[in-house]
N, C-alpha and C. Protein backbone atom coordinates (compact mmCIF):
# COMPACT_ATOMS: atom_id res chain seq x y z
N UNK A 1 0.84 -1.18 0.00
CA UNK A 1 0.00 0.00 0.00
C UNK A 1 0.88 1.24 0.00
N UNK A 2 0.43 2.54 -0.80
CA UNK A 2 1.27 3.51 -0.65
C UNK A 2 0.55 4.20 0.34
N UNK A 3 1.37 5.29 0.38
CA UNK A 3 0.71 6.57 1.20
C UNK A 3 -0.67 7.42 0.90
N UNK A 4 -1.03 7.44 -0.27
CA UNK A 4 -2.30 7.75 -0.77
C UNK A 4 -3.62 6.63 -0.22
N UNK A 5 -3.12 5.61 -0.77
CA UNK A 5 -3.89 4.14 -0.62
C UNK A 5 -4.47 4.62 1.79
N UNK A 6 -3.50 4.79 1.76
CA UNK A 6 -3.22 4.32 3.72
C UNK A 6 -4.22 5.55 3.87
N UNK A 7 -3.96 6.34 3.58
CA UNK A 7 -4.90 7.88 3.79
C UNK A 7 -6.30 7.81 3.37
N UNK A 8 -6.39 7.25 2.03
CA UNK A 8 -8.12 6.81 1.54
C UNK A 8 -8.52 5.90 2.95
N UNK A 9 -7.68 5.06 3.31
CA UNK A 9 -8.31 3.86 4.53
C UNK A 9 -8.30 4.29 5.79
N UNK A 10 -8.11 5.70 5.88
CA UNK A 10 -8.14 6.23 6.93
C UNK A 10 -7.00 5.59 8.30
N UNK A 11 -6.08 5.15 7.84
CA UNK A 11 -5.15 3.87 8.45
C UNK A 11 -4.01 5.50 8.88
N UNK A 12 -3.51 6.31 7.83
CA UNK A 12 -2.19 7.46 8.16
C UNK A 12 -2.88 8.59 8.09
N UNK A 13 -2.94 9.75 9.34
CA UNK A 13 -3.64 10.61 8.89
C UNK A 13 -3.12 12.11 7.78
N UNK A 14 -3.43 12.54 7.45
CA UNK A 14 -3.05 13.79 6.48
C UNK A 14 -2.17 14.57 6.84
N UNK A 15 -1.91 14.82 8.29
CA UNK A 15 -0.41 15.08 9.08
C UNK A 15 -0.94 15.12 10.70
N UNK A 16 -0.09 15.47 11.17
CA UNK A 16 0.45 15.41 12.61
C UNK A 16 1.29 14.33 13.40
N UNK A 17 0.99 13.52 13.74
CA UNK A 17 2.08 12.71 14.57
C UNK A 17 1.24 11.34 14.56
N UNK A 18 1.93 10.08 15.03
CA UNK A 18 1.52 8.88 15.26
C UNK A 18 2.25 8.18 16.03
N UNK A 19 1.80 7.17 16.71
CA UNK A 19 2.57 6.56 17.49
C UNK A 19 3.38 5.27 16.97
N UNK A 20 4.38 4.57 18.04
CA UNK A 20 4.91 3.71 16.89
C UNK A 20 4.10 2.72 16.78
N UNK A 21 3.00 1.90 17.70
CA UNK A 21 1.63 1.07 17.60
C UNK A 21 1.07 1.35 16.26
N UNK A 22 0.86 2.44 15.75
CA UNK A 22 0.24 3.01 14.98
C UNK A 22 0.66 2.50 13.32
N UNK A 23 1.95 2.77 13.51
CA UNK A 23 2.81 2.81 12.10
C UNK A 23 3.01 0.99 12.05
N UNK A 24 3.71 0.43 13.26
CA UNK A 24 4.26 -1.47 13.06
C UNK A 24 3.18 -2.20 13.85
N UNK A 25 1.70 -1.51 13.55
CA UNK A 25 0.49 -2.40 13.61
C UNK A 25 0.32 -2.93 15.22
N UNK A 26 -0.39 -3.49 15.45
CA UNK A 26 -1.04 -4.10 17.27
C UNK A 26 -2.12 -5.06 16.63
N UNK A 27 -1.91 -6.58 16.92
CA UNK A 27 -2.71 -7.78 16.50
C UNK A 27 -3.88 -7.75 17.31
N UNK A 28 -3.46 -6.82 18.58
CA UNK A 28 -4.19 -7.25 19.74
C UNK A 28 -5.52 -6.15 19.69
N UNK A 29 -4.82 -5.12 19.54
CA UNK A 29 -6.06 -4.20 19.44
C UNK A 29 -6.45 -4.09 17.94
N UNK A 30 -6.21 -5.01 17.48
CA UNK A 30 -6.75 -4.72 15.58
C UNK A 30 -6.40 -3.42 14.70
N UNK A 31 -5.10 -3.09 14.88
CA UNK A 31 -4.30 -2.12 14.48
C UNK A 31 -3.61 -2.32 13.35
N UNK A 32 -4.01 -1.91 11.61
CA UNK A 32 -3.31 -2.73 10.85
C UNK A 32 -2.03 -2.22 10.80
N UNK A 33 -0.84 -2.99 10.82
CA UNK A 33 0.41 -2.45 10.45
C UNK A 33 0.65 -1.36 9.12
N UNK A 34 1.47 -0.10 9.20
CA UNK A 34 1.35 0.73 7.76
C UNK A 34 3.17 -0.16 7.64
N UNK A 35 4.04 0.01 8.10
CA UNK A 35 5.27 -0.88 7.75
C UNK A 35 5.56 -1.72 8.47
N UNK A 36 5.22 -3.25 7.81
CA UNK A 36 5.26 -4.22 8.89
C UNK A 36 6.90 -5.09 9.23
N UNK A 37 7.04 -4.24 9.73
CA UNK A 37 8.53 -5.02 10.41
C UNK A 37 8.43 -5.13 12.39
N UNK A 38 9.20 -5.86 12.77
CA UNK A 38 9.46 -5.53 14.20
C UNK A 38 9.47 -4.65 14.66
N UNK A 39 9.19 -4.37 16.01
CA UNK A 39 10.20 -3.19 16.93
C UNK A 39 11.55 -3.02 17.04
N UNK A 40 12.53 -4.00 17.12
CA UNK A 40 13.80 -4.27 17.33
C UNK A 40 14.19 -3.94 15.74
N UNK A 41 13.88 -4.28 14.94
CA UNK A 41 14.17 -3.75 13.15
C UNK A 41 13.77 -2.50 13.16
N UNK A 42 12.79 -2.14 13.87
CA UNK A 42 12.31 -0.22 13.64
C UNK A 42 13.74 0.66 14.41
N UNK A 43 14.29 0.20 15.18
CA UNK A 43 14.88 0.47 16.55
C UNK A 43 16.57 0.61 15.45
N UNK A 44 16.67 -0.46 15.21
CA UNK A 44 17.81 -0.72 14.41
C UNK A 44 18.00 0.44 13.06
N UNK A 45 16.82 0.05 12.16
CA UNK A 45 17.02 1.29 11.28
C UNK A 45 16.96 2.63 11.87
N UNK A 46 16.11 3.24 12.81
CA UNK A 46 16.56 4.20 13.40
C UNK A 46 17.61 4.79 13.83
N UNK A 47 18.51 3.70 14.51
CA UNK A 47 19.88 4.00 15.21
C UNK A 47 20.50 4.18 14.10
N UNK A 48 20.94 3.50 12.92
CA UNK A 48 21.63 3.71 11.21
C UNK A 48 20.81 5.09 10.54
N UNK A 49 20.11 5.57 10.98
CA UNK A 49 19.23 6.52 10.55
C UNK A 49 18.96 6.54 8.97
N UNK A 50 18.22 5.07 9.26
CA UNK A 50 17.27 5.58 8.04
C UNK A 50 15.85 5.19 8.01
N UNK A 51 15.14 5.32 9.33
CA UNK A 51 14.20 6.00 9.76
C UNK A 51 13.99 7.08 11.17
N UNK A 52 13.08 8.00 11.04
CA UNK A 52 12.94 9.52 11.52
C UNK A 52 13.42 8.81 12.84
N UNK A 53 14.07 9.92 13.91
CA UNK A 53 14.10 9.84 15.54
C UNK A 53 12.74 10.03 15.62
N UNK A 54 12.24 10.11 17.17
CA UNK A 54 11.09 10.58 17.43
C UNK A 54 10.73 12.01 18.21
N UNK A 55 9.49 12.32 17.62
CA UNK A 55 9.21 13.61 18.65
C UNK A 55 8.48 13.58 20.35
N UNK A 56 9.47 13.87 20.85
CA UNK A 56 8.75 13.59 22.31
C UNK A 56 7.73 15.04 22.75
N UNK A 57 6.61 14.36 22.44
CA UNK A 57 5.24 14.99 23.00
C UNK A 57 5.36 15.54 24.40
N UNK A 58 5.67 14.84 25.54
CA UNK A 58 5.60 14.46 26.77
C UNK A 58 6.95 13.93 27.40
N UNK A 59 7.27 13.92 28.49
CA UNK A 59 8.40 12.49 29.20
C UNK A 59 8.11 11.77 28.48
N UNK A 60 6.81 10.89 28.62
CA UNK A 60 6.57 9.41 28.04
C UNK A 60 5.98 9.47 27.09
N UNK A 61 5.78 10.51 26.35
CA UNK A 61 4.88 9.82 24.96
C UNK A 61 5.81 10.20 23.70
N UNK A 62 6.55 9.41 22.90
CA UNK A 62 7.25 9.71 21.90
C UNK A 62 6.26 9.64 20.41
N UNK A 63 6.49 10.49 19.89
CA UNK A 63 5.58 10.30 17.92
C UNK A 63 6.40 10.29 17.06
N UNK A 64 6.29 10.21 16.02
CA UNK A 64 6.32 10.43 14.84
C UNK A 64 5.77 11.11 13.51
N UNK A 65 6.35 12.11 12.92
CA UNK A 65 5.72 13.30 12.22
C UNK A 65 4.99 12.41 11.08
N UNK A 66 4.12 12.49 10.81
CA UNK A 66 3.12 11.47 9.60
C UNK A 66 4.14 11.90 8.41
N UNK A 67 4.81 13.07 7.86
CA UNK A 67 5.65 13.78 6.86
C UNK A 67 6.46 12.64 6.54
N UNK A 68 7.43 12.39 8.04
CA UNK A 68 8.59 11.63 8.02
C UNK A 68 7.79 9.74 7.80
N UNK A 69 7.06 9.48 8.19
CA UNK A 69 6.49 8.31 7.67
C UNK A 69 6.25 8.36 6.02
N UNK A 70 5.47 8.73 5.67
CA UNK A 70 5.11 9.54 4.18
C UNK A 70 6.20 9.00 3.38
N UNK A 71 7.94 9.95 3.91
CA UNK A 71 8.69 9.99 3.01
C UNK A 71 9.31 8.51 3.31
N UNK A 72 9.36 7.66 4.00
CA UNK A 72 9.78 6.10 4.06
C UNK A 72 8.68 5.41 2.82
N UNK A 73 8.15 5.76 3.32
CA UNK A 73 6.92 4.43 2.06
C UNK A 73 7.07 4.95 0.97
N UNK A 74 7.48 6.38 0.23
CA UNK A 74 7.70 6.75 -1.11
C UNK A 74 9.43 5.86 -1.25
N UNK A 75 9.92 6.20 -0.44
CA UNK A 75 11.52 5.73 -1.13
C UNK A 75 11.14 4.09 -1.01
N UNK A 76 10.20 3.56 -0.42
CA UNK A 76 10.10 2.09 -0.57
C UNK A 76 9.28 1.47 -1.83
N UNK A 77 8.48 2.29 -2.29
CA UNK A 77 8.31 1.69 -3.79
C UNK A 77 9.52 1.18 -4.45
């Protein structure tokens, strides 16, 4: 699915932030994955940076800019 596709399904929203549940899916709460890899593989490409750090909202709540998601799924076509 691209980024257009995820946005018609109401799955990525049009901008602001997301969590990482959000983006590598939750089986449990019926959360579909938008890039389905691990946590420990999200964690990894992060540290090599070649996916976004995160924005810390809060102490405890870290996001992710929907922009910087966006531009991963275009360079992954």
């Amino acid at each position: 699915m691209d980024a257009d596709e995820l946005i018609a399904k109401n799955i990525l929203p049009e901008s602001g932030f997301v969590r990482l549940s959000q983006i590598l899916g939750n089986k449990r709460k019926g959360i579909p994955a938008i890039i389905p890899i691990s946590r420990s593989s999200w964690y990894s490409k992060q540290k090599l940076g070649l996916f976004p750090k995160p924005v810390m909202l809060t102490s405890r709540c870290a996001c992710y800019r929907v922009e910087d998601i966006r531009a991963i799924l275009t360079v992954k076509k």
